[in-house]
N, C-alpha and C. Protein backbone atom coordinates (compact mmCIF):
# COMPACT_ATOMS: atom_id res chain seq x y z
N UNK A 1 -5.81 2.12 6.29
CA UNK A 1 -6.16 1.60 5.00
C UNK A 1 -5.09 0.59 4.60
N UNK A 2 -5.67 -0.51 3.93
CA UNK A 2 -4.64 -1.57 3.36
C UNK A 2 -5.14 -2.00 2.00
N UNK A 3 -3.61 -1.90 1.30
CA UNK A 3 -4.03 -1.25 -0.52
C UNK A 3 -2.87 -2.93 -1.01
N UNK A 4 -3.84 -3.98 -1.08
CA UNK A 4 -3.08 -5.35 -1.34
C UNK A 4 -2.60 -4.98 -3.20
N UNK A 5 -2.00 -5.56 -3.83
CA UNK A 5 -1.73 -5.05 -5.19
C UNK A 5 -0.28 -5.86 -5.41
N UNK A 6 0.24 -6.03 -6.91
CA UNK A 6 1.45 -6.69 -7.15
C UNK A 6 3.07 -5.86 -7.11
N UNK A 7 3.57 -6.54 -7.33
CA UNK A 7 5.29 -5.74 -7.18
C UNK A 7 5.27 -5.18 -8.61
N UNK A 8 4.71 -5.54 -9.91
CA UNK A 8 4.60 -5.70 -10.70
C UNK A 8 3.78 -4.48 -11.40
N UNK A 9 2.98 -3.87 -10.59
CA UNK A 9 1.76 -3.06 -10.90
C UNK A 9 2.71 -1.57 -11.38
N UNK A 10 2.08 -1.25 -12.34
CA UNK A 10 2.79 0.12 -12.44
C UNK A 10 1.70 1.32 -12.77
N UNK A 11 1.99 2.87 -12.36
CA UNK A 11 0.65 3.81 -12.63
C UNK A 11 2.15 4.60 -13.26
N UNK A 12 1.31 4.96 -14.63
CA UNK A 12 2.42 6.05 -15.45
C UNK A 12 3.97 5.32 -15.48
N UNK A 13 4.28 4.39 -15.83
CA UNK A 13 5.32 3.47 -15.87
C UNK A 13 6.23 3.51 -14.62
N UNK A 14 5.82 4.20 -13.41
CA UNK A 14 6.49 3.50 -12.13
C UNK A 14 6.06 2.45 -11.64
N UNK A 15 6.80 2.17 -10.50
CA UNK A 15 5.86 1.10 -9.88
C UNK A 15 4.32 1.60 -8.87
N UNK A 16 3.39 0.70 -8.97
CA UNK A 16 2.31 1.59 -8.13
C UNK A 16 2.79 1.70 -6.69
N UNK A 17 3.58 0.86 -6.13
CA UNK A 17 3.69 1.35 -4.58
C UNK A 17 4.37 2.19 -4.16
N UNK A 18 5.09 2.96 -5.14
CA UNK A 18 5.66 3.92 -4.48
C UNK A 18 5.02 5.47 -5.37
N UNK A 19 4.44 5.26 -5.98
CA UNK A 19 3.19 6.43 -6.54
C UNK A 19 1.89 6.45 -5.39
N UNK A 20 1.82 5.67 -5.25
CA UNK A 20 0.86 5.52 -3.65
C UNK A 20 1.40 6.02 -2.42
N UNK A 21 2.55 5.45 -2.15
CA UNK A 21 3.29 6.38 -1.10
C UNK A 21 3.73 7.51 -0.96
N UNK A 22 4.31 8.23 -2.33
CA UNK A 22 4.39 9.63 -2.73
C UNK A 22 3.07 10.77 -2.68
N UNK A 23 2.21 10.03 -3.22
CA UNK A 23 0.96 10.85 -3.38
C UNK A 23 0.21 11.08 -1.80
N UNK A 24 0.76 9.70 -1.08
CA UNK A 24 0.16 10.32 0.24
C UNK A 24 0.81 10.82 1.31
N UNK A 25 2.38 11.30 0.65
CA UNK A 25 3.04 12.15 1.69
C UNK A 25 2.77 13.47 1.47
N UNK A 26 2.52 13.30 0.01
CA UNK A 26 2.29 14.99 -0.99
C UNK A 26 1.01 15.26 -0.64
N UNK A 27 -0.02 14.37 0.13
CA UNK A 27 -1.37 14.96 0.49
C UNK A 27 -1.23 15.24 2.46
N UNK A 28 0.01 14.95 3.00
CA UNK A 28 0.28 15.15 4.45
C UNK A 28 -0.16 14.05 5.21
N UNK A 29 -0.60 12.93 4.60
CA UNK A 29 -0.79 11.68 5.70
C UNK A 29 -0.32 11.20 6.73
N UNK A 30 -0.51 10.86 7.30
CA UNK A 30 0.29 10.68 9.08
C UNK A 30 1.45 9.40 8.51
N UNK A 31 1.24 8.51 7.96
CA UNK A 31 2.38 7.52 7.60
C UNK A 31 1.90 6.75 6.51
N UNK A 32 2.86 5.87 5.94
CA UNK A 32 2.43 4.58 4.75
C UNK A 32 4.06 3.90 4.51
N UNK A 33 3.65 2.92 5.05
CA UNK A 33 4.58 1.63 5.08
C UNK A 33 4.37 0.55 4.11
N UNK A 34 5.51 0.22 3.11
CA UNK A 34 5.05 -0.78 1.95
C UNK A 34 5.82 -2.11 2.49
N UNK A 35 4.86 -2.95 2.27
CA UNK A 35 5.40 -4.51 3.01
C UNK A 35 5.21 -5.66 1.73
N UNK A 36 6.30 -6.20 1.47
CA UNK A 36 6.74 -6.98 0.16
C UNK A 36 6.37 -8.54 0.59
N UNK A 37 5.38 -9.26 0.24
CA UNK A 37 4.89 -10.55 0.94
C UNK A 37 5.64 -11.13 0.11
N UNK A 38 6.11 -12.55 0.61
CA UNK A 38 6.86 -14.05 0.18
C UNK A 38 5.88 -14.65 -0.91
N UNK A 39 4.54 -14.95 -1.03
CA UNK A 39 3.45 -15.38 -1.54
C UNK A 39 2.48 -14.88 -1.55
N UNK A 40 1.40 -15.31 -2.19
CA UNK A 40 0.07 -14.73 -2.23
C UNK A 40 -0.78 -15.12 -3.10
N UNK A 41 -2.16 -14.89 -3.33
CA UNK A 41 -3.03 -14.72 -4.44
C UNK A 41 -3.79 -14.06 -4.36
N UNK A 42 -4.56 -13.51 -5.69
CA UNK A 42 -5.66 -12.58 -5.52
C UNK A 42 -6.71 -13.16 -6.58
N UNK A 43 -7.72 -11.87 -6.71
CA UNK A 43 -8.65 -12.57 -7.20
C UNK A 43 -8.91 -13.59 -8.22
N UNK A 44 -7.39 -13.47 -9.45
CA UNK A 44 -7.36 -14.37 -10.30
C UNK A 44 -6.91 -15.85 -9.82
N UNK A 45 -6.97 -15.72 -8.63
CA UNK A 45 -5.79 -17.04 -7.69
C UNK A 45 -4.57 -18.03 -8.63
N UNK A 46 -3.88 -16.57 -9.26
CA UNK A 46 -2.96 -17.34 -9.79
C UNK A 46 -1.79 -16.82 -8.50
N UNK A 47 -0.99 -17.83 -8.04
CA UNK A 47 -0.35 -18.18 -7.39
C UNK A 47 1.59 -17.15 -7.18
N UNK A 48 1.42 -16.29 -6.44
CA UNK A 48 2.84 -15.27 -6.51
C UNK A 48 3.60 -15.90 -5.55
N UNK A 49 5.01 -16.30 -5.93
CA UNK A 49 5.83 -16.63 -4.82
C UNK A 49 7.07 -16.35 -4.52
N UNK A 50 7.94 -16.28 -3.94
CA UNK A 50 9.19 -16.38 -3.45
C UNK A 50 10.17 -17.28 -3.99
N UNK A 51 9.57 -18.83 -4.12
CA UNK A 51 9.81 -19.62 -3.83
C UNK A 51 10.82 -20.08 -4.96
N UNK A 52 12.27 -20.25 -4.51
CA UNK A 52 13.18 -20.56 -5.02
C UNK A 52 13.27 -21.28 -6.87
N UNK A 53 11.90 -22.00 -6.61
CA UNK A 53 11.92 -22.80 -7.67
C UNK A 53 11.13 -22.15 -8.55
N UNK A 54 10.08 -21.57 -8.07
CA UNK A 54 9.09 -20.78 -8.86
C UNK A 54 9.29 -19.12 -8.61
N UNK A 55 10.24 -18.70 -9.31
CA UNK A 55 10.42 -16.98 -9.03
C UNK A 55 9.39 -16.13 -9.48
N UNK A 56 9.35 -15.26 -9.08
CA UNK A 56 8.23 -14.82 -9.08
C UNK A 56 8.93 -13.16 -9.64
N UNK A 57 8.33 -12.17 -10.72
CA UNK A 57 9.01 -11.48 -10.52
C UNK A 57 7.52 -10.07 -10.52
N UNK A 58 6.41 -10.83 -9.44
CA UNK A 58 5.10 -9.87 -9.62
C UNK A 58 5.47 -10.58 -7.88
N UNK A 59 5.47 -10.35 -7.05
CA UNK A 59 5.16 -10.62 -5.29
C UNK A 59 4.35 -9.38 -4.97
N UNK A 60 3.29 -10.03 -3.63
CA UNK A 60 2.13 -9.29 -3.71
C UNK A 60 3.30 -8.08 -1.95
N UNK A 61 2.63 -7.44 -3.02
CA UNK A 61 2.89 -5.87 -1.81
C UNK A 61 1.41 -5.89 -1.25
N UNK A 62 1.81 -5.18 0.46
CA UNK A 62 0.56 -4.41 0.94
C UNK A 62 1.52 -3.11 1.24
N UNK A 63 0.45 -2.10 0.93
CA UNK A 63 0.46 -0.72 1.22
C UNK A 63 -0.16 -0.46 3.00
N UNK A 64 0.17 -0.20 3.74
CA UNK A 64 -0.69 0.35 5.12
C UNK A 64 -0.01 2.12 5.11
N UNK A 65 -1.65 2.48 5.48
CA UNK A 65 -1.77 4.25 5.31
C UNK A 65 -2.72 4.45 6.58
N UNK A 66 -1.79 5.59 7.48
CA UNK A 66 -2.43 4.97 8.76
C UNK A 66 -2.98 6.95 8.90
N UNK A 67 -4.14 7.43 8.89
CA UNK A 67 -4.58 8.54 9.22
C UNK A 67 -5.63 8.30 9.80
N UNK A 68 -6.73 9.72 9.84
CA UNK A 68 -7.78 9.59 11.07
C UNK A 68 -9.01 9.40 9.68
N UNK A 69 -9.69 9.18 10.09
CA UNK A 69 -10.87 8.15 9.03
C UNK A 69 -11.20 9.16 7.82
N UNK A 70 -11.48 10.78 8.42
CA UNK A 70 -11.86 11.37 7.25
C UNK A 70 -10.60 12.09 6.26
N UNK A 71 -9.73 11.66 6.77
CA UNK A 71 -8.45 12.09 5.82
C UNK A 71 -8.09 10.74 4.27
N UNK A 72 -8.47 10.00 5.56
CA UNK A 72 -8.19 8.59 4.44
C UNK A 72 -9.40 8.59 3.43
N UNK A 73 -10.90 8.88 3.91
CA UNK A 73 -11.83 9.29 2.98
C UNK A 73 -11.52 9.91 1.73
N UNK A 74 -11.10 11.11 2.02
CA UNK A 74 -10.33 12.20 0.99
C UNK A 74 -9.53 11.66 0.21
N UNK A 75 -8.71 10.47 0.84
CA UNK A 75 -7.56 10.19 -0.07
C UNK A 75 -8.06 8.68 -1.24
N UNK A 76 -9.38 8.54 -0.72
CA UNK A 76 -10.38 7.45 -1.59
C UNK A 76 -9.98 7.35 -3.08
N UNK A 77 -10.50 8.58 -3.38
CA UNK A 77 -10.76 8.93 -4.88
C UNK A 77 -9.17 8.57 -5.79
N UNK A 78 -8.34 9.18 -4.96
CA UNK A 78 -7.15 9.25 -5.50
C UNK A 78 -6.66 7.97 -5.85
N UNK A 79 -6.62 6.89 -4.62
CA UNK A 79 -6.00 5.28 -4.80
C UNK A 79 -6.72 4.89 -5.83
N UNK A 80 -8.53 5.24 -5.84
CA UNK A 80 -9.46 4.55 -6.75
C UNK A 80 -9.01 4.52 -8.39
N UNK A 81 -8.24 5.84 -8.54
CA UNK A 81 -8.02 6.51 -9.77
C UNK A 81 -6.65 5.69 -10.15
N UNK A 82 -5.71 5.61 -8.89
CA UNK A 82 -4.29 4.59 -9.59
C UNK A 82 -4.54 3.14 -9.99
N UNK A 83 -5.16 2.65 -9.15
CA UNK A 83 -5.30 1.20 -8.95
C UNK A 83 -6.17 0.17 -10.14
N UNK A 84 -5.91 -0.51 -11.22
CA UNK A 84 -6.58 -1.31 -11.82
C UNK A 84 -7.25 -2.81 -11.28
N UNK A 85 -6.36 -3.31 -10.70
CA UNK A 85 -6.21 -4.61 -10.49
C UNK A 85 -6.03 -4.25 -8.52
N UNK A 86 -6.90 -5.60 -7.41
CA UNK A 86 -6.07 -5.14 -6.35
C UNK A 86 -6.97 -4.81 -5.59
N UNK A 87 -6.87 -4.56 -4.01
CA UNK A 87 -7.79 -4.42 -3.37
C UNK A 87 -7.42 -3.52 -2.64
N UNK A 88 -8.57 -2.98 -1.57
CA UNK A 88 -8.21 -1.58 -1.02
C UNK A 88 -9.30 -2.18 0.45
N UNK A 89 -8.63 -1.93 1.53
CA UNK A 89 -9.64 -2.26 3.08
C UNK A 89 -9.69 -1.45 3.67
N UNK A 90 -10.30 -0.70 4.73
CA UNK A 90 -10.39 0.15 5.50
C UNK A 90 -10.14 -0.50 7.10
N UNK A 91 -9.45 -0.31 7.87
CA UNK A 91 -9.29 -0.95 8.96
C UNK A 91 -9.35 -0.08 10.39
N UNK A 92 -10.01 -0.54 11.06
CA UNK A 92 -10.46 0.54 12.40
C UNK A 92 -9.37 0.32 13.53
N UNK A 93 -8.54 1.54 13.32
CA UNK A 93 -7.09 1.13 14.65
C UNK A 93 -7.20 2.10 16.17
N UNK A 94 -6.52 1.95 17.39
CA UNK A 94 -6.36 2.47 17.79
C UNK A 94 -4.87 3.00 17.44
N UNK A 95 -4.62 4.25 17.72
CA UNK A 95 -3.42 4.69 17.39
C UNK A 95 -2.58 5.20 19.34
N UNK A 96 -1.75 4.05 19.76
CA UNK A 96 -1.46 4.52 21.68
C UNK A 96 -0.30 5.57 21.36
N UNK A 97 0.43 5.86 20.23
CA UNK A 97 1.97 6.55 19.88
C UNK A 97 1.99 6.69 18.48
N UNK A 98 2.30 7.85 18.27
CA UNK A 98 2.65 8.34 17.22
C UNK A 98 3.65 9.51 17.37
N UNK A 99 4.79 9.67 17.17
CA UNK A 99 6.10 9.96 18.03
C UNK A 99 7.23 10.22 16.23
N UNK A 100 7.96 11.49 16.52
CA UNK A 100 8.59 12.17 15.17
C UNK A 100 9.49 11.82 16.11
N UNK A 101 11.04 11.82 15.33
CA UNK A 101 12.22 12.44 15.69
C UNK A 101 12.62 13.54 15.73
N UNK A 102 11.80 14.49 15.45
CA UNK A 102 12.06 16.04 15.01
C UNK A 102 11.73 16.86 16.15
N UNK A 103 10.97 15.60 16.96
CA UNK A 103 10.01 16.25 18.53
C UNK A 103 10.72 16.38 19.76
N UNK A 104 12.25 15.12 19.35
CA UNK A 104 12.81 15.37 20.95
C UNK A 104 14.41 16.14 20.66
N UNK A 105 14.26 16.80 19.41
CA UNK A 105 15.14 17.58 19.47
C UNK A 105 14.46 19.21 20.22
């Protein structure tokens, strides 16, 4: 799953990407990695950037939440319920490794 949304976004006065990431360690998800983009736009195509001259202090985050299809199902309702603004994709992966540190002790 890929949960596009701003730096800016907040659920219950945190920020939303890390209420998204919490909620899906607290539901046992296999992983979720938050990735902070340079630029972007969304549906309002007003323009988020990096860019020295134009600071930006909303840069578009993606969320990736990587489980097996009907776990991420389950976890539908929940993103549906944080998210105002922002988009949400479903993406079909192969998974070749998925590997703990806790495994080769």
């Amino acid at each position: 799953m890929r949960i596009f949304i701003g730096e800016a976004d907040r659920f219950h006065g945190r920020p939303l990407y890390e209420a998204i990431v919490e909620s899906a360690r607290r539901k046992g998800l296999a992983g979720a990695t938050v990735l902070r983009g340079l630029m972007g736009f969304g549906a309002d195509s007003r323009m988020h950037t990096a860019h020295i001259l134009r600071l930006s202090e909303d840069l578009p985050i993606v969320i990736e939440i990587v489980d097996s299809p009907e776990r991420i199902e389950e976890f539908l309702p929940e993103i549906d319920s944080m998210i105002e603004e922002g988009l949400v994709t479903l993406e079909k992966v192969q998974v070749f490794a998925y590997r703990s540190s806790l495994e080769a002790k």
